[in-house]
Protein backbone atom coordinates (compact mmCIF):
# COMPACT_ATOMS: atom_id res chain seq x y z
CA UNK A 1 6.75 0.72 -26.03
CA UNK A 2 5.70 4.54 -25.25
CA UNK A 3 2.06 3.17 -25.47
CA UNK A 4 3.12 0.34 -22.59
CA UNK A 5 5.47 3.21 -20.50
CA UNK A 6 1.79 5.22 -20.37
CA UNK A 7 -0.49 2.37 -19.32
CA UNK A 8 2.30 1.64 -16.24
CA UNK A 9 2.41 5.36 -15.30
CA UNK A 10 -1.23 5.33 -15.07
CA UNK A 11 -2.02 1.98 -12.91
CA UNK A 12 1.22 2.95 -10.64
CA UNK A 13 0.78 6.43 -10.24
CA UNK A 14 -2.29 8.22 -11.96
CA UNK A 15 -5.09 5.80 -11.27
CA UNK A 16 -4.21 6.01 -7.55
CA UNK A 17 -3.98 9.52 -7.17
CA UNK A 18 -7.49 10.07 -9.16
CA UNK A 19 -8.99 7.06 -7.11
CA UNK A 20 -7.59 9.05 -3.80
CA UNK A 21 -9.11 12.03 -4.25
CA UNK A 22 -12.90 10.00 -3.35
CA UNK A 23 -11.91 9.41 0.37
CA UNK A 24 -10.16 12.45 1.22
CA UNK A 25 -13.13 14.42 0.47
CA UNK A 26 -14.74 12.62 3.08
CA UNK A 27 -12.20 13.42 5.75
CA UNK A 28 -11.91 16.06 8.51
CA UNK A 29 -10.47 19.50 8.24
CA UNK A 30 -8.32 20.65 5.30
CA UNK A 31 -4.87 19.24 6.22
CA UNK A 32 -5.79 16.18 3.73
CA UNK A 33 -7.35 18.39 1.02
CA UNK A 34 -4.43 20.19 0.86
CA UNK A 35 -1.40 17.38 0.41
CA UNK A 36 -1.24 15.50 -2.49
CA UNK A 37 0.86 12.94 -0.78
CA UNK A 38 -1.60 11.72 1.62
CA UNK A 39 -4.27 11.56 -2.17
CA UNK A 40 -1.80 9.14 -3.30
CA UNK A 41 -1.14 7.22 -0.35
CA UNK A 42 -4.98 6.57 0.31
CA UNK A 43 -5.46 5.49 -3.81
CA UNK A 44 -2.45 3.15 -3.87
CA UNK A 45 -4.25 1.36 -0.78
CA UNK A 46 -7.50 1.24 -2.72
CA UNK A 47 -5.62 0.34 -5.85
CA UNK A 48 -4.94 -2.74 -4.21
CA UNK A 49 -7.92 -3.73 -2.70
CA UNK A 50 -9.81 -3.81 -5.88
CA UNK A 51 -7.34 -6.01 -6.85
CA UNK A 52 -7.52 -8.52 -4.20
CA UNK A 53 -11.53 -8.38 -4.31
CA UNK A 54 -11.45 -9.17 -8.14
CA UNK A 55 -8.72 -11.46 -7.82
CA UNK A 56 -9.45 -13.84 -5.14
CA UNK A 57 -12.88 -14.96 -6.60
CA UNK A 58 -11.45 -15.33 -10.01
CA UNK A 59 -8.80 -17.67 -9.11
CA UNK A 60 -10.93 -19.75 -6.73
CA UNK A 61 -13.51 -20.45 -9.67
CA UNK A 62 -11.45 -20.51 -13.55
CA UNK A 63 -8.31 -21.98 -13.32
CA UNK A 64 -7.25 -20.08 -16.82
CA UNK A 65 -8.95 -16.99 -15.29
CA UNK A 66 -5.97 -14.66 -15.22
CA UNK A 67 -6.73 -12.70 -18.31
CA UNK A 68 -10.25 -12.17 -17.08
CA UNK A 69 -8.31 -10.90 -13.88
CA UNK A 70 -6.46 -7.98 -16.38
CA UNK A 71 -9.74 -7.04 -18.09
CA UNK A 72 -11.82 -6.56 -15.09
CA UNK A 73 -9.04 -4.67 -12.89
CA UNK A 74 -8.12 -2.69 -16.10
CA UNK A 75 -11.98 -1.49 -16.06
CA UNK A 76 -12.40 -0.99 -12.57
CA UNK A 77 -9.32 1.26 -12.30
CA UNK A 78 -10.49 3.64 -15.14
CA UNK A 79 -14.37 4.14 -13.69
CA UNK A 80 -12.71 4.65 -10.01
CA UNK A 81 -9.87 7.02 -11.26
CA UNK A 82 -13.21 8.41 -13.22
CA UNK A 83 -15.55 8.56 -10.32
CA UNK A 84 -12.64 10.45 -8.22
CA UNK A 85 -12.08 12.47 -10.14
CA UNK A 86 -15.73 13.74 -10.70
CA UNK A 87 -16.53 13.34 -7.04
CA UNK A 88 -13.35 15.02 -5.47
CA UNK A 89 -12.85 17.65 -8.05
CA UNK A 90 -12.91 20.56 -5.22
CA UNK A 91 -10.30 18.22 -3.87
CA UNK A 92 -8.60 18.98 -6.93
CA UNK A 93 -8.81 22.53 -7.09
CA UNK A 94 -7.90 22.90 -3.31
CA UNK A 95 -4.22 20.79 -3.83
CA UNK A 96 -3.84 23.14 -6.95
CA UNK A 97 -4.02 25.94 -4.95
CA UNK A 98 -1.93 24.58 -2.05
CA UNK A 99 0.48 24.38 -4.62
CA UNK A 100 0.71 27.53 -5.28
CA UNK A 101 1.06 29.06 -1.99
CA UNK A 102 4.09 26.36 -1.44
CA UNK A 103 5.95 27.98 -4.45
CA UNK A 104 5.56 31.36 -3.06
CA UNK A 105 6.89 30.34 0.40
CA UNK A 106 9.66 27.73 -0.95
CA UNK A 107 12.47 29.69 0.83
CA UNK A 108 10.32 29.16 4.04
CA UNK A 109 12.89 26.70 5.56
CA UNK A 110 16.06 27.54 7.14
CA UNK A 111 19.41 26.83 6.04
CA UNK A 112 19.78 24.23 8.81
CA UNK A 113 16.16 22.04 8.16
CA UNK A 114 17.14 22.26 3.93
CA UNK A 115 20.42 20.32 4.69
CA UNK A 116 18.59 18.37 7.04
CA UNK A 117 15.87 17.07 4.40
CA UNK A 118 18.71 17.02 1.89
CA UNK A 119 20.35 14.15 3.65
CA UNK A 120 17.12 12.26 4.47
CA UNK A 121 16.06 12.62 0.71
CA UNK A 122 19.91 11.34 -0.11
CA UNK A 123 19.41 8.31 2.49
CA UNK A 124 16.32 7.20 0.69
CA UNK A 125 17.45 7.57 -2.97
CA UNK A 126 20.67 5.95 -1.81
CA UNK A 127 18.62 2.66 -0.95
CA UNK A 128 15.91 2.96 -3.70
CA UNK A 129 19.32 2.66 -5.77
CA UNK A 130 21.04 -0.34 -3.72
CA UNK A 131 18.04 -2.44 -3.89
CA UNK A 132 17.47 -1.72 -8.14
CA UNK A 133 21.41 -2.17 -8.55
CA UNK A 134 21.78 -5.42 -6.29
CA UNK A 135 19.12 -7.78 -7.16
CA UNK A 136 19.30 -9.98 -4.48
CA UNK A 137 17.95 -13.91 -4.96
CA UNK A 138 15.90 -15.53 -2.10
CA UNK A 139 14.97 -18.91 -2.10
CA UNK A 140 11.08 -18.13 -1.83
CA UNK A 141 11.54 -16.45 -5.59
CA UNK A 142 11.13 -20.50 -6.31
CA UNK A 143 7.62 -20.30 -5.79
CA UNK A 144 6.27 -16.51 -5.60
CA UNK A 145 8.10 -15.40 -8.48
CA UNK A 146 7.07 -17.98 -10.44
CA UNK A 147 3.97 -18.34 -9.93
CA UNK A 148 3.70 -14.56 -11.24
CA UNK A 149 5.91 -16.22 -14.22
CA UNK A 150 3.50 -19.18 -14.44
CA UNK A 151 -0.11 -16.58 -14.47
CA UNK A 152 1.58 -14.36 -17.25
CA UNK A 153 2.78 -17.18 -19.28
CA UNK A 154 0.22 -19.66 -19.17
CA UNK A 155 -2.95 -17.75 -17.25
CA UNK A 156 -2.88 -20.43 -14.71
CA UNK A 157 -3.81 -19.23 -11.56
CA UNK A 158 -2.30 -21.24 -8.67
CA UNK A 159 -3.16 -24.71 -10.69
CA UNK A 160 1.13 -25.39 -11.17
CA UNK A 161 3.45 -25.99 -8.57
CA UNK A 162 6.05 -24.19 -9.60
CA UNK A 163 8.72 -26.31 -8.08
CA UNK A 164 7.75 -29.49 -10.62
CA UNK A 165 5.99 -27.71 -12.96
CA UNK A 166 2.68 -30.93 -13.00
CA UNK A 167 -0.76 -29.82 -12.21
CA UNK A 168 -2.44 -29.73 -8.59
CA UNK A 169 -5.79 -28.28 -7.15
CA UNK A 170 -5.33 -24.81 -6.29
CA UNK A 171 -3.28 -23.70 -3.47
CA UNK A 172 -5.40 -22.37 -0.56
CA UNK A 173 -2.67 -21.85 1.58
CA UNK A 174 -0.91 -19.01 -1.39
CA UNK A 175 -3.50 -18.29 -3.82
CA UNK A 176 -5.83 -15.80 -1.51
CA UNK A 177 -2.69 -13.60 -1.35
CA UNK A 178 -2.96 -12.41 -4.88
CA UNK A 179 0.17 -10.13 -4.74
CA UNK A 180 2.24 -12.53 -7.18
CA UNK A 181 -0.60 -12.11 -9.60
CA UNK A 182 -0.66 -8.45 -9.35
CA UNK A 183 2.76 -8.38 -10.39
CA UNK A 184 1.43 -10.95 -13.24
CA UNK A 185 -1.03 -8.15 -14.25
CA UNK A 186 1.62 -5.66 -14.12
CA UNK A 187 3.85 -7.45 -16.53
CA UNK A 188 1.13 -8.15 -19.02
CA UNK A 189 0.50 -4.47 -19.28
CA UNK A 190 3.79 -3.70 -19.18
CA UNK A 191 5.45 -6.00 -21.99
CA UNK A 192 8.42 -6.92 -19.24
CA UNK A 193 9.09 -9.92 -17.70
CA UNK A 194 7.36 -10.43 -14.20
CA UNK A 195 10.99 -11.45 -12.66
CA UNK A 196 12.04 -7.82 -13.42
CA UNK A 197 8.96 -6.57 -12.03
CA UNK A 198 9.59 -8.26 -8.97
CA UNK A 199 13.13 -7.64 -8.52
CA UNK A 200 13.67 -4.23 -10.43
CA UNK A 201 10.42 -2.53 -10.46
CA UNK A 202 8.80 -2.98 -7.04
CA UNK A 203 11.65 -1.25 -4.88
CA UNK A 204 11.31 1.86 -6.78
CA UNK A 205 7.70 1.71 -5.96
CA UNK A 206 7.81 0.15 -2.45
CA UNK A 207 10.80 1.97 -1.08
CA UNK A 208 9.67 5.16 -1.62
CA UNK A 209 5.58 4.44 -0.74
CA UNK A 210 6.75 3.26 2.73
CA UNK A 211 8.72 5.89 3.07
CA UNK A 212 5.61 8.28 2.53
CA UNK A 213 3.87 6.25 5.50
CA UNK A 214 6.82 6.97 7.75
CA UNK A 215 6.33 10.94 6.51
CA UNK A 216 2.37 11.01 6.98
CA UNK A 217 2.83 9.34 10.74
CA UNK A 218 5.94 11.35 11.62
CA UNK A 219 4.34 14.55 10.84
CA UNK A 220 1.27 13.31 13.66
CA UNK A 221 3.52 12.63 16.20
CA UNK A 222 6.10 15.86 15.87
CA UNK A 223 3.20 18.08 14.92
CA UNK A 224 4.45 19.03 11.40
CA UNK A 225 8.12 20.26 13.16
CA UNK A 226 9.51 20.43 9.38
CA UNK A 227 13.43 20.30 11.38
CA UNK A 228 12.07 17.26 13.92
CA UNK A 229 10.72 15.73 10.92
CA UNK A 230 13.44 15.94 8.84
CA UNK A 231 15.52 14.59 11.51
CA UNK A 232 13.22 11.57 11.70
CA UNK A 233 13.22 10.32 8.21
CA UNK A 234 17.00 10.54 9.10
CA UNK A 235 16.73 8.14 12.00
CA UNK A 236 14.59 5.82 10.11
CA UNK A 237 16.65 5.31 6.98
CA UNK A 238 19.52 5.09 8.82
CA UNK A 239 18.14 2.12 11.24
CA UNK A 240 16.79 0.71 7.53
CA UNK A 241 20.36 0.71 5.99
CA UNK A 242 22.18 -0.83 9.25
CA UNK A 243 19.05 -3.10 9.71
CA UNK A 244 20.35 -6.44 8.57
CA UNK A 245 21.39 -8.02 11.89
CA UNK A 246 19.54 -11.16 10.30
CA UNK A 247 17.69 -12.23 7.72
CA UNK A 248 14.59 -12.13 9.71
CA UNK A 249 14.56 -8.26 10.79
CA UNK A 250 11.73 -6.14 8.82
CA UNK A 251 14.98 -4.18 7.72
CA UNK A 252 16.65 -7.66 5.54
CA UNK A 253 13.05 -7.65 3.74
CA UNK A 254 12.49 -4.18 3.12
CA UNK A 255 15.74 -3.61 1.27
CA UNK A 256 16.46 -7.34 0.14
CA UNK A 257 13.25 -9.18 -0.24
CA UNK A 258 10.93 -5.79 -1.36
CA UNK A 259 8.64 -7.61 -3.58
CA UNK A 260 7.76 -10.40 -0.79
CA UNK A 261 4.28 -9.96 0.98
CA UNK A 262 5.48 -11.04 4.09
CA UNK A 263 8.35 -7.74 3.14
CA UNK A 264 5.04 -5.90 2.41
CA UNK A 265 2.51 -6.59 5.25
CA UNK A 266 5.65 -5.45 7.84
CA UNK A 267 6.77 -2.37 6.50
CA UNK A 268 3.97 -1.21 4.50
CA UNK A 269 0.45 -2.42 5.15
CA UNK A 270 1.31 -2.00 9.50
CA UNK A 271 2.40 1.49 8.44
CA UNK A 272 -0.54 2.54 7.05
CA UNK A 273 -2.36 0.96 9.96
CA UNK A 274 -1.08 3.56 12.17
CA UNK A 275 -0.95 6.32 9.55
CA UNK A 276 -5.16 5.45 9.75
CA UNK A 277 -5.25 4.98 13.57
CA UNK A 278 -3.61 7.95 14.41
CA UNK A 279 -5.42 10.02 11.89
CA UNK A 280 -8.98 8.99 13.47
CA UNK A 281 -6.91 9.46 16.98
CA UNK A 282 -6.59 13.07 16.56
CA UNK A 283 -9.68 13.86 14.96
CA UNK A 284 -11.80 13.58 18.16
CA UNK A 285 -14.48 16.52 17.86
CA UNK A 286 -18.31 15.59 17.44
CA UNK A 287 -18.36 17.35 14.81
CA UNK A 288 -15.05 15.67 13.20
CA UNK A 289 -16.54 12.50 14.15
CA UNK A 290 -19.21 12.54 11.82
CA UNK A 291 -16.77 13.76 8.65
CA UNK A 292 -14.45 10.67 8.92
CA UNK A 293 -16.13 8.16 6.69
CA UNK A 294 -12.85 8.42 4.41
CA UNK A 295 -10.64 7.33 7.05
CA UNK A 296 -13.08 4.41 7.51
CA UNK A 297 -12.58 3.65 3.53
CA UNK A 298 -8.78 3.67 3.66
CA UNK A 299 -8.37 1.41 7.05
CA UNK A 300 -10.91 -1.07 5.13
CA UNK A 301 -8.84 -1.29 2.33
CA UNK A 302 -5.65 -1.37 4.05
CA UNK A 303 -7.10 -4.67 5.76
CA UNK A 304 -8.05 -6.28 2.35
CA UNK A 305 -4.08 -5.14 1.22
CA UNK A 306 -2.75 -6.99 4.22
CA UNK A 307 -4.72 -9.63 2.95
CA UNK A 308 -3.53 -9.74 -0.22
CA UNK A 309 0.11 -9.36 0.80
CA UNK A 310 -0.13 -12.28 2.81
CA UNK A 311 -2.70 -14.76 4.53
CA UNK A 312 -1.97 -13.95 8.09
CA UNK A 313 -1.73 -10.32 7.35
CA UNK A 314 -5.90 -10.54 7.92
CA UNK A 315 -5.13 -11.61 11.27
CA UNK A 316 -2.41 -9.55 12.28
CA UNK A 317 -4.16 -6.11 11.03
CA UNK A 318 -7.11 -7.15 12.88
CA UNK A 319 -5.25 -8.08 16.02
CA UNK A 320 -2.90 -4.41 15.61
CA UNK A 321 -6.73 -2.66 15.67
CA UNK A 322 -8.36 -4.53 18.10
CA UNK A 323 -5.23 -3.58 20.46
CA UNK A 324 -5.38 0.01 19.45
CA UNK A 325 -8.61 -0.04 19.69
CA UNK A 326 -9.13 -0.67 23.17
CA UNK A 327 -6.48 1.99 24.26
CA UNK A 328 -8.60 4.70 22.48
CA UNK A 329 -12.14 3.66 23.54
CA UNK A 330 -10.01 3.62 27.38
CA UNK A 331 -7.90 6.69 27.19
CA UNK A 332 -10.23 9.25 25.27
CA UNK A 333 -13.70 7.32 26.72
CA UNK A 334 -14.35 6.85 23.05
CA UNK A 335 -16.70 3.19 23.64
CA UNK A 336 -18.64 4.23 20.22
CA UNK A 337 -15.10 4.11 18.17
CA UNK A 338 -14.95 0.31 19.30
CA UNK A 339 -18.20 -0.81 16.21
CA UNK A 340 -16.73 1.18 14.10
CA UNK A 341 -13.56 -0.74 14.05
CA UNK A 342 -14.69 -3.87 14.02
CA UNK A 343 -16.93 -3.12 10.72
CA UNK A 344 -13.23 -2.38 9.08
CA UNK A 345 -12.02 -5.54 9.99
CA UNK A 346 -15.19 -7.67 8.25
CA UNK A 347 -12.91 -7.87 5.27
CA UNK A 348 -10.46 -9.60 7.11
CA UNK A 349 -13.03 -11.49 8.65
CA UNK A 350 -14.59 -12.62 5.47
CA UNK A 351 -11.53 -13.17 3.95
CA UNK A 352 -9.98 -15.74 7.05
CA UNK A 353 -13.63 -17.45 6.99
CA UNK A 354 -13.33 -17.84 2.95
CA UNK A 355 -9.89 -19.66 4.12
CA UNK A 356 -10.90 -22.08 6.80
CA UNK A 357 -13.89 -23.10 4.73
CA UNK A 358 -11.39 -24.07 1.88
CA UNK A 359 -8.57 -25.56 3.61
């Protein structure tokens, strides 16, 4: 059981922050060097899509191929966790040091800003709590859920409709959004069952990763104002909580449907769209320019996330940078930015061409 704990720690947490530590050495300045948050953030989305690039082709071509799925993925995070942390070991030493210094000056904040941060931390753990305590049931747990219940049972890959349980040719329209069978894979390593991993497990993961996107983009836009920050977090959560004016707001799936890709693409994936955008936004020196090949990593693996959260998340991302695209290549008279851009969307092109040829 300890042996199983260990392995989960490591694929959730500790293979993404050692696979994180490759593209931050490759960005600008040393605001990302320096926070371990933004490490993390940048592996998780990596995590991810090396699962979606093993994953798709195995389903498409062995029908039993799942546990081929577990050993390849299993690999692949070690030698990337491995090859991070060789390649961004002064990455490493700088966040250790950065630590440091935060220790020293952890009665920087005033009396005012701690409560502040006290009640946006409170607002967050209050609905990281709601959503583990009150499992809610939707009716699309029919098929997602089990079809995560199906690939860890069986090793079936999209081959059983869940809803009659007799055999079919595989299901273009769900099976190139591999996040069911992620949470397959994380149920075989885990020993528990992949409707608890759905329901139980993926909030406490979720909640709190999204709200790390709203922290990385809020502390663009206010400049790193710790008290306007603070106060931000505040006014998210609280527009989270009171959120559920239908069951079609992004609020009703973040909190009630958190496993869902659709729940993922919209609060997640977009997220870290504009966490990436703005970051290559503000980094506008020549000189900056040419040090921003990690930010190019990340925004190419958040497209092949979106895709695995959902099939028209590859559109949507692609439409979101095209858009923002544009306004910077207009406003800062940034034409060259426009290539670059599209080259992070080829995933998503690939991956929507891979779909029309099939269906």
């Amino acid at each position: 059981m300890i042996a199983k704990v260990l392995i989960t720690f490591g694929v959730l947490f500790a293979a993404p922050f050692c696979m994180g530590l490759l593209p931050v050495r490759f960005m600008p300045g040393e605001e990302q060097k320096k926070d371990p948050l933004a490490v993390y953030l940048a592996g998780f989305l990596l995590s991810l899509a090396v699962f979606q690039i093993i994953a798709v082709p195995v389903i498409l071509i062995m029908p039993w191929g799942f546990p081929r799925i577990v050993i390849l993925y299993s690999i692949a995070l070690v030698v990337l966790s491995a090859v991070g942390l060789i390649a961004g070991r002064t990455v490493l030493n700088e966040l250790v040091a950065e630590g440091k210094v935060l220790w020293d000056r952890r009665s920087r904040f005033s009396v005012e800003t701690f409560i502040y941060w006290l009640i946006a931390v409170g607002l967050i753990v209050f609905q990281i709590y709601m959503a583990y305590t009150h499992a809610f049931f939707d009716g699309d747990d029919a098929y997602y859920v089990a079809q995560s219940v199906i690939a860890d049972q069986s090793n079936v890959l999209y081959r059983i409709l869940p809803y009659t349980g007799l055999t079919t040719t595989v299901d273009v329209r769900h099976a190139l959004a591999t996040l069911p069978i992620w949470e397959a894979y994380l149920a075989r390593i885990s020993g528990i069952h992949p409707a608890i991993i759905a329901h139980s497990l993926l909030p406490l993961i979720f909640i709190p990763v999204t709200y790390l996107f709203y922290f990385q983009i809020g502390k663009r836009l206010l400049k790193k104002d710790c008290r306007k920050l603070a106060v931000f977090m505040i006014l998210v959560s609280v527009l989270q909580i009171f959120g559920n004016t239908s069951i079609y707001t992004n609020s009703t799936f973040f909190l009630m449907r958190t496993w869902q890709g659709k729940s993922m693409l919209c609060n997640m994936v977009l997220l870290a769209v504009l966490w990436c955008l703005l970051s290559l936004w503000d980094n506008r020196g020549e000189a900056k320019e040419e040090k921003q090949t990690g930010w190019w990593i990340v925004l190419c693996a958040v497209n092949m996330t979106a895709a695995m959260a959902t099939t028209m998340g590859a559109f949507l991302t692609g439409l979101l940078i095209a858009v923002v695209g544009l306004v910077i290549a207009v406003r800062d008279k940034r034409p060259q930015v426009l290539p670059k851009l599209a080259a992070s969307c080829i995933p998503c092109i690939l991956y929507l061409a891979v779909y029309m040829v099939l269906v």
